[in-house]
Protein backbone atom coordinates (compact mmCIF):
# COMPACT_ATOMS: atom_id res chain seq x y z
CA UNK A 1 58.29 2.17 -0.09
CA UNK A 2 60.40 4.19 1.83
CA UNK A 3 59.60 5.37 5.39
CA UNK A 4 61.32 7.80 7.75
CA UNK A 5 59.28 8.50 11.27
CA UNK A 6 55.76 8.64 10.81
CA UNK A 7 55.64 10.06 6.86
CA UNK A 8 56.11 7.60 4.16
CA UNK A 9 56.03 7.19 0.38
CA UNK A 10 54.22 3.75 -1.97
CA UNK A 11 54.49 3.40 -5.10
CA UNK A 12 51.42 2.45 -7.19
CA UNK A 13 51.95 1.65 -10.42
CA UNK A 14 53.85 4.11 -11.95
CA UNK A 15 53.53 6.70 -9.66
CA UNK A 16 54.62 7.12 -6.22
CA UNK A 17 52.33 8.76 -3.71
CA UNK A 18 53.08 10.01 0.16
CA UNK A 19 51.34 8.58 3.32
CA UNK A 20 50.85 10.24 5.95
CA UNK A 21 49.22 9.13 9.35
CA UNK A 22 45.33 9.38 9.36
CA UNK A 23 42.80 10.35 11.95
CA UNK A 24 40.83 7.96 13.95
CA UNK A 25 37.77 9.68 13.38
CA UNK A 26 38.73 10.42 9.77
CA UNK A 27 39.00 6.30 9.28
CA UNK A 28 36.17 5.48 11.56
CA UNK A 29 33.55 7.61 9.56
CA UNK A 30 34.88 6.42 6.40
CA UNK A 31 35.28 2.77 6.77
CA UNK A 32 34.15 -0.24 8.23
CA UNK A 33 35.34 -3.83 8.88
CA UNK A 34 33.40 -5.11 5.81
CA UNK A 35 35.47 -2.77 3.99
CA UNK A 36 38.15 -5.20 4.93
CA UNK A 37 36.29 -8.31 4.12
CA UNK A 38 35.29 -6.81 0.33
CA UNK A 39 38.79 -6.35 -0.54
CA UNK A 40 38.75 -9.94 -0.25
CA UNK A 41 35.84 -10.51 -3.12
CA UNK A 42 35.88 -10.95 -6.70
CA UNK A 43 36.21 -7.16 -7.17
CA UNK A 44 38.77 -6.52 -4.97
CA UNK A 45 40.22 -3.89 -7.34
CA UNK A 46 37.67 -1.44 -6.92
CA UNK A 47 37.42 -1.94 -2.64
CA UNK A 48 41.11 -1.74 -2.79
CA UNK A 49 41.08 1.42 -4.45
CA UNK A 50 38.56 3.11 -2.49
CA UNK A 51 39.77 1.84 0.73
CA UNK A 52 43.10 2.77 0.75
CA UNK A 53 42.43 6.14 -0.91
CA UNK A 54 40.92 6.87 2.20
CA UNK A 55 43.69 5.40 3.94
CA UNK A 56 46.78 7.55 1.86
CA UNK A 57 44.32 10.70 0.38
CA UNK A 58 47.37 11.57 -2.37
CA UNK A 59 46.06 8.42 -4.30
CA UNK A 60 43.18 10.49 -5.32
CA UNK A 61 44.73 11.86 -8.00
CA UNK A 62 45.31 8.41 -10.02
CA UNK A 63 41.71 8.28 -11.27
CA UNK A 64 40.46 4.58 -10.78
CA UNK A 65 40.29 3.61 -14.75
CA UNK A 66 44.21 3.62 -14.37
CA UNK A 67 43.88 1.40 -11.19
CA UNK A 68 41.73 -0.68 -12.77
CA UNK A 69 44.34 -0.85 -16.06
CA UNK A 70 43.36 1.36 -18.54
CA UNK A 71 44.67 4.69 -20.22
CA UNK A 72 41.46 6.69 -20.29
CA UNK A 73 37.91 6.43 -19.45
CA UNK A 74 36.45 5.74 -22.23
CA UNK A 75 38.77 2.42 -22.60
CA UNK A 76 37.64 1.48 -19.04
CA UNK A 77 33.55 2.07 -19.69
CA UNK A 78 33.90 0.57 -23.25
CA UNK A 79 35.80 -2.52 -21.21
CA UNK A 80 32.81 -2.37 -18.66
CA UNK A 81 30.43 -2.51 -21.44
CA UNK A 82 31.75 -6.00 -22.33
CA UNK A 83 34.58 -4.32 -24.91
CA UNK A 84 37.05 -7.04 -23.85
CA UNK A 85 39.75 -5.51 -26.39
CA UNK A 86 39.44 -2.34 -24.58
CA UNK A 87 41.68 -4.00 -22.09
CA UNK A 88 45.45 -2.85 -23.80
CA UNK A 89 47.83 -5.44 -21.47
CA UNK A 90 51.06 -3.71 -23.06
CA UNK A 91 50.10 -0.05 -21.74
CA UNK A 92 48.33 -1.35 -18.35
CA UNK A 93 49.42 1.71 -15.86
CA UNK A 94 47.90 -0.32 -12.85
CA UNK A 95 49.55 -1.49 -9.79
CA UNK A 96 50.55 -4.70 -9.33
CA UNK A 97 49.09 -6.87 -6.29
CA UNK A 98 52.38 -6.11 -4.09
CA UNK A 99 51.97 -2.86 -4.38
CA UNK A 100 48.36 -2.63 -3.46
CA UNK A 101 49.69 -4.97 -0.46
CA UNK A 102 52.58 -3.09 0.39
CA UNK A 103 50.55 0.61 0.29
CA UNK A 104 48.39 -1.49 2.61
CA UNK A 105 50.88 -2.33 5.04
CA UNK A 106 52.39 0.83 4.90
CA UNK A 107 49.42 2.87 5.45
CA UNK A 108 48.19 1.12 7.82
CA UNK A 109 51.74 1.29 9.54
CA UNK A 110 52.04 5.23 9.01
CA UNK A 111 48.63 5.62 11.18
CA UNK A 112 49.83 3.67 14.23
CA UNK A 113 47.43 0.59 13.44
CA UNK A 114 50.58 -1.85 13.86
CA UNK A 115 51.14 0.00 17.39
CA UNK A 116 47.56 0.16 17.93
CA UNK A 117 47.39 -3.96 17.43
CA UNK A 118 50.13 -4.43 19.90
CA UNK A 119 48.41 -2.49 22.34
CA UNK A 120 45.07 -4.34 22.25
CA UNK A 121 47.10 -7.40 22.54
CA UNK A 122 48.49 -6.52 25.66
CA UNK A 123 45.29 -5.35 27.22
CA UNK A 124 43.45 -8.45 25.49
CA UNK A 125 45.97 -10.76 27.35
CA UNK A 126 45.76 -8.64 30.54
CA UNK A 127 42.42 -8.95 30.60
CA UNK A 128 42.12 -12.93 29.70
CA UNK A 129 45.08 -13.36 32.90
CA UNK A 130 42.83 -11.40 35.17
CA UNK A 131 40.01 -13.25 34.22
CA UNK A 132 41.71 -16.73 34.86
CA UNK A 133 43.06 -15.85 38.08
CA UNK A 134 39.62 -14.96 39.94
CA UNK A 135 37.72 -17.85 37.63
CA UNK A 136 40.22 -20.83 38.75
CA UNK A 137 38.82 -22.00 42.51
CA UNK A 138 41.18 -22.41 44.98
CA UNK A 139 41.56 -25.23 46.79
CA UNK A 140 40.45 -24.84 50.62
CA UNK A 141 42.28 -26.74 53.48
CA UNK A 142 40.85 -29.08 55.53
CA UNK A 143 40.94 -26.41 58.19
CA UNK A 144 39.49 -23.27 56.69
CA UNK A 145 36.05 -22.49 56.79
CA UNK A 146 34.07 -22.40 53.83
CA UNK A 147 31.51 -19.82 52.38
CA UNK A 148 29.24 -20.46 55.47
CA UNK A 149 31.76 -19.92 57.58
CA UNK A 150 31.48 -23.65 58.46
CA UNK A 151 34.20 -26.46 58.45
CA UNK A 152 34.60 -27.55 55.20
CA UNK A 153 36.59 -30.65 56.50
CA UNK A 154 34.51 -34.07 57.11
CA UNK A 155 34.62 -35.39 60.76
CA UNK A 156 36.55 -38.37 60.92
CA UNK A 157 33.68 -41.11 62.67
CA UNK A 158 33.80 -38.61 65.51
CA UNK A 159 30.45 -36.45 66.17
CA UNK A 160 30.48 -33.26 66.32
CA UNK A 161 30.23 -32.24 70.41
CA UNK A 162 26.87 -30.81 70.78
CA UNK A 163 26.31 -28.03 73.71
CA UNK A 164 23.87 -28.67 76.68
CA UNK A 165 22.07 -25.95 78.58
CA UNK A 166 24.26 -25.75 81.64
CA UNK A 167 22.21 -26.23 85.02
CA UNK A 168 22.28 -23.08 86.79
């Protein structure tokens, strides 16, 4: 990977393909947060691949059977219909797992999410400080009046002097 400013380049197997920062709205109508959790899966190949050609567009042009390890499409659907020697390990063109993480990180780095993560931080943290300070109660002294407007202090086996009409 190389990166200068806000263009970059991965390299994907053998080829080597150029990021460049994404639209919000571009990645918001394209993917999800279960996109995210199906990379995860037992098929994370094919998530992978979709995901992050919507997240560097160039990798359209490596057609998935060659992500997925195979020289042509007819090894990959003979593979898929349980052809396990369709699967040629000495000519696999696919991307190894750091690559797939690295165009990952870089993507996701070219369109500002790493900035974007900082930010929310900062706000989240704002947010959860403000929160504390008008959730802790403060203490009142014995001499303040409470919400009532009252003495919150307890008389100390003194009443409290009551008024009598005055004779006039």
């Amino acid at each position: 990977m190389s990166n200068n400013g806000s263009t970059a380049t991965v390299r994907l197997g053998e080829r080597v393909f150029p990021v460049v920062p994404q639209k919000h709205a571009r990645l918001r109508h394209h993917l999800n947060a279960e996109d995210f959790g199906k990379i995860m899966s037992g098929d994370y190949g094919h998530h992978s691949y979709r995901v992050l050609t919507i997240l560097v567009p160039a990798l359209e042009t490596m057609p998935e059977h060659e992500w997925e390890g195979f020289q042509s499409q007819e090894a990959w659907d003979r593979y898929q219909a349980g052809d396990r020697e369709a699967y040629d390990e000495n000519n696999d063109p696919s991307p190894t797992t750091d690559d797939i993480i690295a165009a990952f990180q870089t993507a996701l780095e070219v369109s500002g999410a790493g900035r974007l993560g900082k930010l929310l931080n900062l706000i989240s943290r704002a947010t959860t400080a403000a929160e504390l300070s008008t959730a802790r109660p403060t203490p009142l002294s014995p001499a303040s009046p409470g919400s009532t407007g009252e003495s919150t202090s307890t008389p100390s086996g003194t009443t409290p002097p009551t008024s009598t009409p005055s004779a006039a």
